[in-house]
Protein backbone atom coordinates (compact mmCIF):
# COMPACT_ATOMS: atom_id res chain seq x y z
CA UNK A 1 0.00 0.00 0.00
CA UNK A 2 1.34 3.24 -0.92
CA UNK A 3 2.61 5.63 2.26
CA UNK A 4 0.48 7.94 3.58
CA UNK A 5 1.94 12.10 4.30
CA UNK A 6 2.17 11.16 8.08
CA UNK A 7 4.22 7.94 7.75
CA UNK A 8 6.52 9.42 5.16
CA UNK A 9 6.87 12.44 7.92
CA UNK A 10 7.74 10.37 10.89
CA UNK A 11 10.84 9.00 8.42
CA UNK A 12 12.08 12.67 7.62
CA UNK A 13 15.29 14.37 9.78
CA UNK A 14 12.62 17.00 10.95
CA UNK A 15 14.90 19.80 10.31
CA UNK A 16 12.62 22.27 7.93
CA UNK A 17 15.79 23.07 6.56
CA UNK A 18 13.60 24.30 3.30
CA UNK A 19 16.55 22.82 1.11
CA UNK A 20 14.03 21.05 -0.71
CA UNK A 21 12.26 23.21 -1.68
CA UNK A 22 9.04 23.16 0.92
CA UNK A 23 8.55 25.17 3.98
CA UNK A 24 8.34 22.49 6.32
CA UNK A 25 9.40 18.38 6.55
CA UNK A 26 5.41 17.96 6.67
CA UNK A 27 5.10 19.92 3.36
CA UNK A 28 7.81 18.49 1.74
CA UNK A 29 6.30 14.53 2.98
CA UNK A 30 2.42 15.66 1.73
CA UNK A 31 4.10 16.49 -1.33
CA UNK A 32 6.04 12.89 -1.68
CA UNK A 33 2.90 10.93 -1.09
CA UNK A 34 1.14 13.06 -3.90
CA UNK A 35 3.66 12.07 -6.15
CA UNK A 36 4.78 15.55 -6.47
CA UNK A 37 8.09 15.00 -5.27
CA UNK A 38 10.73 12.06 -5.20
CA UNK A 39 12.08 11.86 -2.17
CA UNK A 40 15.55 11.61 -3.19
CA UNK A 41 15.23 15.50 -2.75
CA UNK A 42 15.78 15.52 0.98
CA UNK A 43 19.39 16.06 1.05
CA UNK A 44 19.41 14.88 5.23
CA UNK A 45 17.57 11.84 4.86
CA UNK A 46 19.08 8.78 6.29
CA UNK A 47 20.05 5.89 4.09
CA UNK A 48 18.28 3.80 5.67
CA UNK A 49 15.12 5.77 5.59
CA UNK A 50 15.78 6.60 1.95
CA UNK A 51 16.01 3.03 0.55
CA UNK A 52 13.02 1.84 2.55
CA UNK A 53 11.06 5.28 1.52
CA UNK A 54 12.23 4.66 -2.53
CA UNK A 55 10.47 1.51 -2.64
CA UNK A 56 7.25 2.17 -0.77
CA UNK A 57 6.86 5.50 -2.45
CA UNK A 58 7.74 4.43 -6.22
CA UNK A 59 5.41 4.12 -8.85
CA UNK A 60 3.36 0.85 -8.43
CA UNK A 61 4.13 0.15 -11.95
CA UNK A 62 7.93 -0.21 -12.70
CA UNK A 63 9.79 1.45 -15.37
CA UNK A 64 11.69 -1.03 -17.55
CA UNK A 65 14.12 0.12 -20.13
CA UNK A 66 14.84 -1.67 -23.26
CA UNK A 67 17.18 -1.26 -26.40
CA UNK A 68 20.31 1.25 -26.52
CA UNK A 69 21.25 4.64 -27.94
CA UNK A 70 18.39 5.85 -30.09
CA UNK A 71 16.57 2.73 -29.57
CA UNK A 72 16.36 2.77 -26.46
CA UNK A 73 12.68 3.16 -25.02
CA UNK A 74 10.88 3.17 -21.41
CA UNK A 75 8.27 0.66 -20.67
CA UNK A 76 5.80 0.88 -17.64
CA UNK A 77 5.98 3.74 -14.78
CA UNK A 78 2.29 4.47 -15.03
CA UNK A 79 0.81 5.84 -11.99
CA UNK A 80 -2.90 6.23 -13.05
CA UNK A 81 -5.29 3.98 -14.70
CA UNK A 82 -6.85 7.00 -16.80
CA UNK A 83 -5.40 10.07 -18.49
CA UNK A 84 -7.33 12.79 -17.31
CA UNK A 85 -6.86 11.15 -13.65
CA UNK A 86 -2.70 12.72 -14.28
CA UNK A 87 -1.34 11.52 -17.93
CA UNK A 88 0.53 8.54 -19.28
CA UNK A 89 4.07 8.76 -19.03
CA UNK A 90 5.25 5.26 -21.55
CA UNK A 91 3.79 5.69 -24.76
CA UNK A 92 3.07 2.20 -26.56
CA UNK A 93 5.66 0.71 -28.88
CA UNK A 94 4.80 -1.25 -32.53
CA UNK A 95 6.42 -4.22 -33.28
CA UNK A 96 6.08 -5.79 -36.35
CA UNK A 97 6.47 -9.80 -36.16
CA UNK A 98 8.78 -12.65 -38.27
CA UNK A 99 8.08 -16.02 -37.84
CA UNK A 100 10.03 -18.94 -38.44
CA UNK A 101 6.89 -20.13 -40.26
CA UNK A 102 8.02 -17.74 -42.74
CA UNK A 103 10.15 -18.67 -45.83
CA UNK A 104 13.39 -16.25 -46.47
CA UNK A 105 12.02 -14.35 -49.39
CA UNK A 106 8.73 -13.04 -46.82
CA UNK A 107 11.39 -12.41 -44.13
CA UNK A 108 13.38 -10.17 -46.66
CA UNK A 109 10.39 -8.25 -47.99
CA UNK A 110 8.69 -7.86 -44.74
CA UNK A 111 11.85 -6.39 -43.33
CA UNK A 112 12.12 -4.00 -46.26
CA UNK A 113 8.73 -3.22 -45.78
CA UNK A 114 8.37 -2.08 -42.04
CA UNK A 115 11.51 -0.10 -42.56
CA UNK A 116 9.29 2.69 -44.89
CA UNK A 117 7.19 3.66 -42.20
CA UNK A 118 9.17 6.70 -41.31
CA UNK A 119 7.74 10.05 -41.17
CA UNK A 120 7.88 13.04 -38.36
CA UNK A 121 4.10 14.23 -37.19
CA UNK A 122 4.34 17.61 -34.77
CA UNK A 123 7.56 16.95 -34.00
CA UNK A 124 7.85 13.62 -33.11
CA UNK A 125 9.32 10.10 -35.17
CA UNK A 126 7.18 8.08 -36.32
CA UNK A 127 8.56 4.67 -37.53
CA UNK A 128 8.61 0.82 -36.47
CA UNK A 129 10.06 0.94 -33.14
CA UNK A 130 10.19 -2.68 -32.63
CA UNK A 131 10.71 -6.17 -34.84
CA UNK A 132 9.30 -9.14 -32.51
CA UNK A 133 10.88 -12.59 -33.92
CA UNK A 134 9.19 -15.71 -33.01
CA UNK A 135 10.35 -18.86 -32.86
CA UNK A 136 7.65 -21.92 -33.57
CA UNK A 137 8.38 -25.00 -31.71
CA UNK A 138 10.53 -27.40 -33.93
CA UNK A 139 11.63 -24.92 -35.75
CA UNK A 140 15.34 -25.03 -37.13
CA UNK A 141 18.15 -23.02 -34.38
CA UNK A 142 20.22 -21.96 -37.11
CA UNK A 143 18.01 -20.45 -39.25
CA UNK A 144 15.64 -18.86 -35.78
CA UNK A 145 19.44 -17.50 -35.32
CA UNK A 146 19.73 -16.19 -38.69
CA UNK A 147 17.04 -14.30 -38.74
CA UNK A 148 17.20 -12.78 -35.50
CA UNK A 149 20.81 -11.39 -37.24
CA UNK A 150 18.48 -10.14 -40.22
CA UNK A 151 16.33 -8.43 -38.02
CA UNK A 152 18.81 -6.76 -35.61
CA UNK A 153 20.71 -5.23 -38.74
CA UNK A 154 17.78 -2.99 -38.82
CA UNK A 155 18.79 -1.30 -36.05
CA UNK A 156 14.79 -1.89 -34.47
CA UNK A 157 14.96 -3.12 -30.59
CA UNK A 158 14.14 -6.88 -31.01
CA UNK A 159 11.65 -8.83 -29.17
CA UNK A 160 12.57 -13.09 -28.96
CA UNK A 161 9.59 -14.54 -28.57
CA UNK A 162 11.18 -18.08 -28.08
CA UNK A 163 10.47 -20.43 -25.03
CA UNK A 164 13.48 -22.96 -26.12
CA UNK A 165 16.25 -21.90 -23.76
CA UNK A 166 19.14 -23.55 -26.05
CA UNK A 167 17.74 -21.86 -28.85
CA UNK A 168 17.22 -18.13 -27.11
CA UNK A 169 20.68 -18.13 -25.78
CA UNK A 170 21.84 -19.14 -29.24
CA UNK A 171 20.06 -16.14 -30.66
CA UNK A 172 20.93 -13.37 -27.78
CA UNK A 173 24.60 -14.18 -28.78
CA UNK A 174 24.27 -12.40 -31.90
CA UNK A 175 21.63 -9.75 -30.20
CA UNK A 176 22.30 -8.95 -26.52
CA UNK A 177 24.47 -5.80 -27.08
CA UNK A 178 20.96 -4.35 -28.83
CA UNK A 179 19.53 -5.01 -25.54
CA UNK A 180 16.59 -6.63 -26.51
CA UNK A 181 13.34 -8.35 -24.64
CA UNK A 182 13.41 -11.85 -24.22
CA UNK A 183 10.00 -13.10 -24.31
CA UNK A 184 9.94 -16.85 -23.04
CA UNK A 185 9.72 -17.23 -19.48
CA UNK A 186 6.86 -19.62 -18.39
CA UNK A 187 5.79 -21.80 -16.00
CA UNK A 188 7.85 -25.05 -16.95
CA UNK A 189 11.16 -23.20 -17.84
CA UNK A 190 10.99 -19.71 -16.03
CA UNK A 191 14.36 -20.83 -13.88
CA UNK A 192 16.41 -21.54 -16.81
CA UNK A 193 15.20 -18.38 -19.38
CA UNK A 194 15.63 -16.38 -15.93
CA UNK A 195 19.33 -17.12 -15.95
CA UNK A 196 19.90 -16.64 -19.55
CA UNK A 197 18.32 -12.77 -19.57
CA UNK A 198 20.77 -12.35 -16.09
CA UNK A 199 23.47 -13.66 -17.85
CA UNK A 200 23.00 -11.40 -21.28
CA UNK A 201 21.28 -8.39 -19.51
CA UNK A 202 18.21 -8.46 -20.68
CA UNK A 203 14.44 -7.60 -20.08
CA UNK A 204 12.41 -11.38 -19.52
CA UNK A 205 9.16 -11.56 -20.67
CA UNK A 206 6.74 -13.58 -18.73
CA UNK A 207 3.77 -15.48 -20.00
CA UNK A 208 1.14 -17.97 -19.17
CA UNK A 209 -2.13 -20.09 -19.57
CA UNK A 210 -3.65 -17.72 -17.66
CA UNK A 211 -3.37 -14.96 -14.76
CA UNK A 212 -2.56 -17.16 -12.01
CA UNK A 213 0.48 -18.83 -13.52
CA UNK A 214 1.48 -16.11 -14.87
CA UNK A 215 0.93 -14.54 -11.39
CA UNK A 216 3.04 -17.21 -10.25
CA UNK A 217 6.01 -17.36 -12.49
CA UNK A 218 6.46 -13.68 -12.14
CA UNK A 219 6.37 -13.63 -8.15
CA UNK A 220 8.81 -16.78 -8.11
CA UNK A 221 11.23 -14.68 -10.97
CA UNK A 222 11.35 -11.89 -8.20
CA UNK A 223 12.20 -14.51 -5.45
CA UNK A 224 14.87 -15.35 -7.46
CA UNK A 225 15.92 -11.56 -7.76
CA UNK A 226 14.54 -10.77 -10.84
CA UNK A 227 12.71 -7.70 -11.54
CA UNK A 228 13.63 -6.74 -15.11
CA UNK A 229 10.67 -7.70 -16.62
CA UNK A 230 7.52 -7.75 -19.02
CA UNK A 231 4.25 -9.38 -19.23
CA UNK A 232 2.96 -10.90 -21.97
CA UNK A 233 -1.28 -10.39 -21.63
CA UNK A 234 -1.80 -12.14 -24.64
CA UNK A 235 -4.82 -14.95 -24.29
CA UNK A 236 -6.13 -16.93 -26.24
CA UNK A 237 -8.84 -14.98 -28.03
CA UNK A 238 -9.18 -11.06 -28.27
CA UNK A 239 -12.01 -11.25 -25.33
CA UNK A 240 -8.93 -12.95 -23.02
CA UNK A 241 -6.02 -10.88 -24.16
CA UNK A 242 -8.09 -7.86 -23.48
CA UNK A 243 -9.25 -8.95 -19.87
CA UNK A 244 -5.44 -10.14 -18.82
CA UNK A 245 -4.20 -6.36 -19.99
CA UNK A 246 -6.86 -4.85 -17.90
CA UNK A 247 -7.17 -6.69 -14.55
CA UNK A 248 -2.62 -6.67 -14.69
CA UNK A 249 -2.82 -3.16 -14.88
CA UNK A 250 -5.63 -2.29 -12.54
CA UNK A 251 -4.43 -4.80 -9.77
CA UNK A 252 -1.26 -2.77 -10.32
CA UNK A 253 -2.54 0.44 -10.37
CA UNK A 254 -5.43 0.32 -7.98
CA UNK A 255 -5.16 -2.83 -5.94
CA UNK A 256 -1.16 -1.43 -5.32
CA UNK A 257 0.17 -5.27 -6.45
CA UNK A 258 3.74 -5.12 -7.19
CA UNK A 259 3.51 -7.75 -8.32
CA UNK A 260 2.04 -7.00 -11.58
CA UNK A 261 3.40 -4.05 -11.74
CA UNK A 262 5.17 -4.39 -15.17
CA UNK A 263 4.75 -3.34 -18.60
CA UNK A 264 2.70 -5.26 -21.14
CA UNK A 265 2.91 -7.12 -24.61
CA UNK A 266 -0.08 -8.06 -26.77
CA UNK A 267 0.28 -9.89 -29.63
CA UNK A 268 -2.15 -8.95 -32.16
CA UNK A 269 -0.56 -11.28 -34.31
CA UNK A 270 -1.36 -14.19 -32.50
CA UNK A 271 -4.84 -13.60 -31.63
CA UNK A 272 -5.97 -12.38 -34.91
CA UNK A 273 -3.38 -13.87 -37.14
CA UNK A 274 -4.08 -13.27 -41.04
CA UNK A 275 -6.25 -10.30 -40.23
CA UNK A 276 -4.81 -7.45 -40.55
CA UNK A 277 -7.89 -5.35 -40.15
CA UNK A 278 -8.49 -6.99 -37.10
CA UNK A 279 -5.27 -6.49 -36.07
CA UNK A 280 -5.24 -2.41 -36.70
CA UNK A 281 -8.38 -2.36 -34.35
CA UNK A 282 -6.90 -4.12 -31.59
CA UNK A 283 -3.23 -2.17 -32.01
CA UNK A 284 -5.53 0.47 -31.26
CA UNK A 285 -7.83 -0.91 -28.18
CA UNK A 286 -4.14 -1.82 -26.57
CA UNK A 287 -2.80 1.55 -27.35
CA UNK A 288 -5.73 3.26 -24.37
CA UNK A 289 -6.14 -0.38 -22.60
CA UNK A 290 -3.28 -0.85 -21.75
CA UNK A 291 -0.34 -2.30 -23.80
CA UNK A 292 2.91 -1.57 -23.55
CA UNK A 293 3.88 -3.34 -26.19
CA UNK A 294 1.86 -4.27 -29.29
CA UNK A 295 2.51 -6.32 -31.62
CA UNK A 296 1.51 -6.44 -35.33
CA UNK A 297 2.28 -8.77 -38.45
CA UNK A 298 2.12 -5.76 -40.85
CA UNK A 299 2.63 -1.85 -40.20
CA UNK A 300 2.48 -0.06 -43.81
CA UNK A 301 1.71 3.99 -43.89
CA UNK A 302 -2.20 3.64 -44.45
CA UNK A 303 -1.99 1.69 -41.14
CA UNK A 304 0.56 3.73 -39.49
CA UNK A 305 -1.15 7.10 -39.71
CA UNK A 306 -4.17 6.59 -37.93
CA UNK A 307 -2.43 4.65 -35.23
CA UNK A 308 0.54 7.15 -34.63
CA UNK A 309 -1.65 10.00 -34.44
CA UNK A 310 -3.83 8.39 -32.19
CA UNK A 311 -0.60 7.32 -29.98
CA UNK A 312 0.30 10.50 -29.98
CA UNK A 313 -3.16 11.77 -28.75
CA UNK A 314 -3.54 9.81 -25.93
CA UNK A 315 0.14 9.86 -24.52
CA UNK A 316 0.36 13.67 -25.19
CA UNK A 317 0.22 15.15 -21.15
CA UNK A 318 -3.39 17.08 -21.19
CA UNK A 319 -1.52 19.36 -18.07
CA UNK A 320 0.88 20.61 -20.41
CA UNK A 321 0.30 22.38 -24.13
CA UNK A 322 2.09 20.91 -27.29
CA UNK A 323 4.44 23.83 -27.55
CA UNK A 324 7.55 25.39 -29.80
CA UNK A 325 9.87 27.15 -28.57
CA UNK A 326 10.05 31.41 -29.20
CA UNK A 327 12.21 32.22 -32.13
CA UNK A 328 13.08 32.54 -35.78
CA UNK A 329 12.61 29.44 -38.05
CA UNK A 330 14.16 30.38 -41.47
CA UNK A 331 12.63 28.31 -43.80
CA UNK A 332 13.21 27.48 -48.15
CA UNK A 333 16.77 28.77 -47.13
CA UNK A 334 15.89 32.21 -45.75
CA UNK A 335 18.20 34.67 -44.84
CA UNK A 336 17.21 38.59 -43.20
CA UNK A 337 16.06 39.86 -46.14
CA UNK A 338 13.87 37.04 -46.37
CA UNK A 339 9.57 38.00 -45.96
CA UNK A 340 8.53 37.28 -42.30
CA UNK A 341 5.62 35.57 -40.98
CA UNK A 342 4.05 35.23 -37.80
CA UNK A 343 1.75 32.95 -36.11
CA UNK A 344 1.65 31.25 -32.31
CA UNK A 345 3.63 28.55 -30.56
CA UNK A 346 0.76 25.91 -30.05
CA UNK A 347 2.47 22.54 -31.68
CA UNK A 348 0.13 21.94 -34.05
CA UNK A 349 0.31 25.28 -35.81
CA UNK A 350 3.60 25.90 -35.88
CA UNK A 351 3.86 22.35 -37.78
CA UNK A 352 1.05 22.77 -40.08
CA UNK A 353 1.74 26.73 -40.71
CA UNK A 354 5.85 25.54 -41.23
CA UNK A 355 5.02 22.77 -43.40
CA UNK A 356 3.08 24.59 -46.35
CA UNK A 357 5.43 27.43 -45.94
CA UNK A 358 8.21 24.73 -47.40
CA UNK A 359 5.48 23.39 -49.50
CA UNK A 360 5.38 26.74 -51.33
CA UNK A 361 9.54 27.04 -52.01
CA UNK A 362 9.33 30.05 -50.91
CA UNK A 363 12.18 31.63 -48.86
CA UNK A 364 10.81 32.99 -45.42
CA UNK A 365 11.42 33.31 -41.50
CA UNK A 366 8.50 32.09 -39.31
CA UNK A 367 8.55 33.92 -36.36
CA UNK A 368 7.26 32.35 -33.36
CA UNK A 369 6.42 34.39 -30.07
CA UNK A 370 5.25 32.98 -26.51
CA UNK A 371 1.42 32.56 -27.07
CA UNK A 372 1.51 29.56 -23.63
CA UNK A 373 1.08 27.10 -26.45
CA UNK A 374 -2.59 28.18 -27.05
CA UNK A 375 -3.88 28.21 -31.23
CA UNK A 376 -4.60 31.54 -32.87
CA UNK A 377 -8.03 32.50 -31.69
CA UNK A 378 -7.64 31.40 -28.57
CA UNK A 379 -4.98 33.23 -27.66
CA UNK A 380 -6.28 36.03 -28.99
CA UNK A 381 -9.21 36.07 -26.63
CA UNK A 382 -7.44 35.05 -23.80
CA UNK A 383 -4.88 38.47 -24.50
CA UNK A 384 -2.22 35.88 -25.03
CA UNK A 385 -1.60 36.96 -28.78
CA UNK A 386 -2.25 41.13 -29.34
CA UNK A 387 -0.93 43.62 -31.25
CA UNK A 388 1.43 44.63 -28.14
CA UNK A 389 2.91 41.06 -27.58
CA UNK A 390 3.29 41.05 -31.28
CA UNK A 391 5.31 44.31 -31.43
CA UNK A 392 6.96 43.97 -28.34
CA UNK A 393 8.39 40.69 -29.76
CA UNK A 394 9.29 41.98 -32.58
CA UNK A 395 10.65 44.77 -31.61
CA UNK A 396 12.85 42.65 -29.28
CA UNK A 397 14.06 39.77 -30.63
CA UNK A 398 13.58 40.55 -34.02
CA UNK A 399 14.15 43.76 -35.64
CA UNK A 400 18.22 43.45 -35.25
CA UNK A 401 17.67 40.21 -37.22
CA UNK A 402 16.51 40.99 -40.02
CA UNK A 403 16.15 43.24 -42.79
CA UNK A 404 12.70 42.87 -44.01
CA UNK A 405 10.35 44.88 -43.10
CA UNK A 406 7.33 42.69 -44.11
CA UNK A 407 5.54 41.00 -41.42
CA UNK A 408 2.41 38.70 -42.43
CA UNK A 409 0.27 37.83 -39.46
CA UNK A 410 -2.45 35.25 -39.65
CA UNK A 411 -5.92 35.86 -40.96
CA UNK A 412 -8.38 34.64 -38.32
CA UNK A 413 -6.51 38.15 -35.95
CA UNK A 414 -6.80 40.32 -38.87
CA UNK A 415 -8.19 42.94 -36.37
CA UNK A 416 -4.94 43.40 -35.19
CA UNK A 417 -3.18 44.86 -38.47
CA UNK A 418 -3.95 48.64 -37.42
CA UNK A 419 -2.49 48.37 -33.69
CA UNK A 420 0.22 46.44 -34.81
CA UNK A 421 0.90 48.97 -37.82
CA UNK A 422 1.06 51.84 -34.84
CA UNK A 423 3.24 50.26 -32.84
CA UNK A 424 5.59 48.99 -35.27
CA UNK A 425 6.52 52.18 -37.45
CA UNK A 426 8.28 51.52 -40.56
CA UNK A 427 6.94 47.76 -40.92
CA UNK A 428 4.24 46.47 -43.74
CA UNK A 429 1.61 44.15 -41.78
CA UNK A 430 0.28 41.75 -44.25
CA UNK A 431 -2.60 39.68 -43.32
CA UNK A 432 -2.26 36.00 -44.36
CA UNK A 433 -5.24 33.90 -45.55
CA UNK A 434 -7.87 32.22 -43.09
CA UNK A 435 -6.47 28.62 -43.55
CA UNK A 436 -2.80 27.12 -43.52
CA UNK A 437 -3.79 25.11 -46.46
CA UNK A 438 -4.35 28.72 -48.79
CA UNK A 439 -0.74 29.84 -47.89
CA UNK A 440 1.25 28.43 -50.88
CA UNK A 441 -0.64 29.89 -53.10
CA UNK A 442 -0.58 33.44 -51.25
CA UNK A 443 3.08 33.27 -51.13
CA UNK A 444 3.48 32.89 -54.38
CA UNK A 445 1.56 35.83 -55.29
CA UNK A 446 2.93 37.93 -52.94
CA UNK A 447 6.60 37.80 -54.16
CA UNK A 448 5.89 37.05 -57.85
């Protein structure tokens, strides 16, 4: 059960040194059993108190870490069971899956395939993140070994599904630096796969018939001082798979079992296998309930899109706007003589606004001004975006910039062209069309 404000308190030195921040050791405790603050930032508290205090007060749901250097990626750490409850923290990872099942000429393709995806939306990469390879019982070592080699050229984080242990230590020989999740433990064979993931360094995945064992094989995996871990949640239908995902994370989340408190694969491939319809819907059921990991046997760009953005919805942190930071983005190869545009700082803008304004060719700096991450009309009405924060940004972080004295501001604040006219002597203030999408065209009459 997670520590209550007065428990944590009776640990604390008791000095209200402030050093951390609060007025008082009782603030500073309140604050820790919030979540608000780690309490690593009591520089006088004991290590004794500290270690006991780190695990009682850390998130029920572990963070697990998987893959290296720009493949690496954080599993887990959730501390609520809804979004608007706090916000996600892990956003779900795609896999894409090769089977042993599969002759060398599908291998090849699919590989070529999944490496396409690869696209930036507001900001953020949008690719493959994952290849899970699974090995089907019988299957040859050399070739499961082979391929696993194929796929880790790709330079995605690899997933073994394999519950042979001879034949997933063969294949983390040629992976293990990558870092990658081995996903075999069960029942029968959890003590032997548990010292092969020790051994390379790896994440284990766990997996069962059903909740119990895997209850089971998980709690005797800590026992054994292992708690590096995934769960596999994938049943035997869609209806099971679902369920597992669900009652893992809320007996993490709400019943405070450590127990299950680790990140989660579903294998779409495996309970709708040949569907890939199906599989879409479900990679986007697990992406809100709750998987940490999903796993698909095809991820082309008509498939990605949807998904991605809806990824990106869901993990996006509704306390916090999608923002840019204040400045000048030359664009087309601009330079200070270049025609200069302005609009707000609100994510989504910027990256629609920026992205015809290279559609059109046309050399230009976008200038971006503090707007707290709030879209054009509404920070207009809420006095975020005026004809004063306009000049006054212009007139100081700007003007020494640049040459041009053309300044295009967008269409839905028209209103604002006078004022900003006024207070900007010397400057032409343009006013830009009502949509993003009529800007190319604009452009192009403007400096034809």
């Amino acid at each position: 059960m997670a520590l209550t404000g007065i428990q944590i308190f009776k640990m604390t030195p008791k000095k209200n040194c402030k050093e951390c921040g609060c007025p008082t050791c009782m603030a500073f405790a309140m604050k820790v059993a919030q979540g608000a603050l780690e309490i690593s930032k009591c520089p006088h508290m004991s290590e004794e108190a500290l270690a006991e205090l780190s695990e009682a007060t850390a998130p029920p749901m572990k963070t697990i870490k998987v893959g290296t250097g720009e493949g690496e990626y954080t599993l887990g750490g959730e501390t609520v069971l809804f979004r608007h409850e706090k916000t996600f923290v892990s956003k779900t990872r795609y896999a894409v899956s090769l089977c042993t099942c599969m002759d060398d000429a599908a291998v090849d393709a699919k590989i070529a395939e999944l490496q396409k995806v690869d696209y930036e939306r507001i900001g953020e990469r949008m690719h493959v993140e994952m290849v899970y390879v699974n090995y089907q019982d019988g299957a040859d070592k050399d070739r499961y070994v082979e391929m696993v080699k194929k796929a880790a050229a790709t330079g995605k984080t690899l997933i073994l599904g394999c519950k042979d242990a001879e034949v997933a230590k063969a294949a983390l020989e040629v992976c293990k630096d990558g870092k990658p999740v081995l996903n075999g433990a069960t029942a029968a064979n959890y003590a032997a796969m548990n010292d092969i993931a020790k051994e390379a360094g790896v994440v284990l995945g766990v997996s069962g018939a059903d909740l119990n064992e895997i209850y089971d094989t998980v709690a005797a995996l800590e026992k054994a001082g292992n708690k590096n871990l995934v769960i596999d949640a994938t049943g035997a239908s869609v209806k099971e798979a679902y369920a597992n995902a669900v009652q893992i994370r809320r007996a993490s989340l709400k019943d405070q079992d450590r127990t299950f408190g680790y990140p989660t694969i579903v294998n779409t491939a495996a309970v709708a296998h040949g569907d890939r319809y199906l599989q879409q819907a479900l990679a986007s059921l697990f992406t809100v309930k709750y998987g940490s990991i999903v796993v698909m046997e095809t991820l082309d760009y008509a498939e990605a899109l949807p998904l991605f953005g809806l990824r990106q919805n869901v993990f996006t942190d509704p306390q916090k706007p999608m923002k840019v930071e204040p400045g000048i983005y030359p664009l087309n190869g601009a330079d200070e003589n270049s025609l200069c545009l302005t609009t707000v700082d609100f994510a989504l803008t910027y990256f629609v606004v920026s992205g015809e304004l290279e559609r059109s060719g046309v050399p230009c700096n976008l200038i971006i001004s503090d707007a707290g991450g709030l879209s054009v009309l509404t920070a207009w009405a809420a006095g975020k975006l005026s004809s004063t924060s306009v000049a006054t940004y212009i007139k100081e972080n700007v003007e020494d910039k640049v040459k041009c004295r053309k300044l295009v501001i967008p269409g839905k604040v028209a209103v604002l062209k006078g004022d900003i006219e006024s207070k900007l002597p010397g400057w032409e203030i343009i006013v830009a069309p009502l949509e993003a999408v009529q800007l190319v065209k604009f452009l192009k009459d403007l400096t034809a």
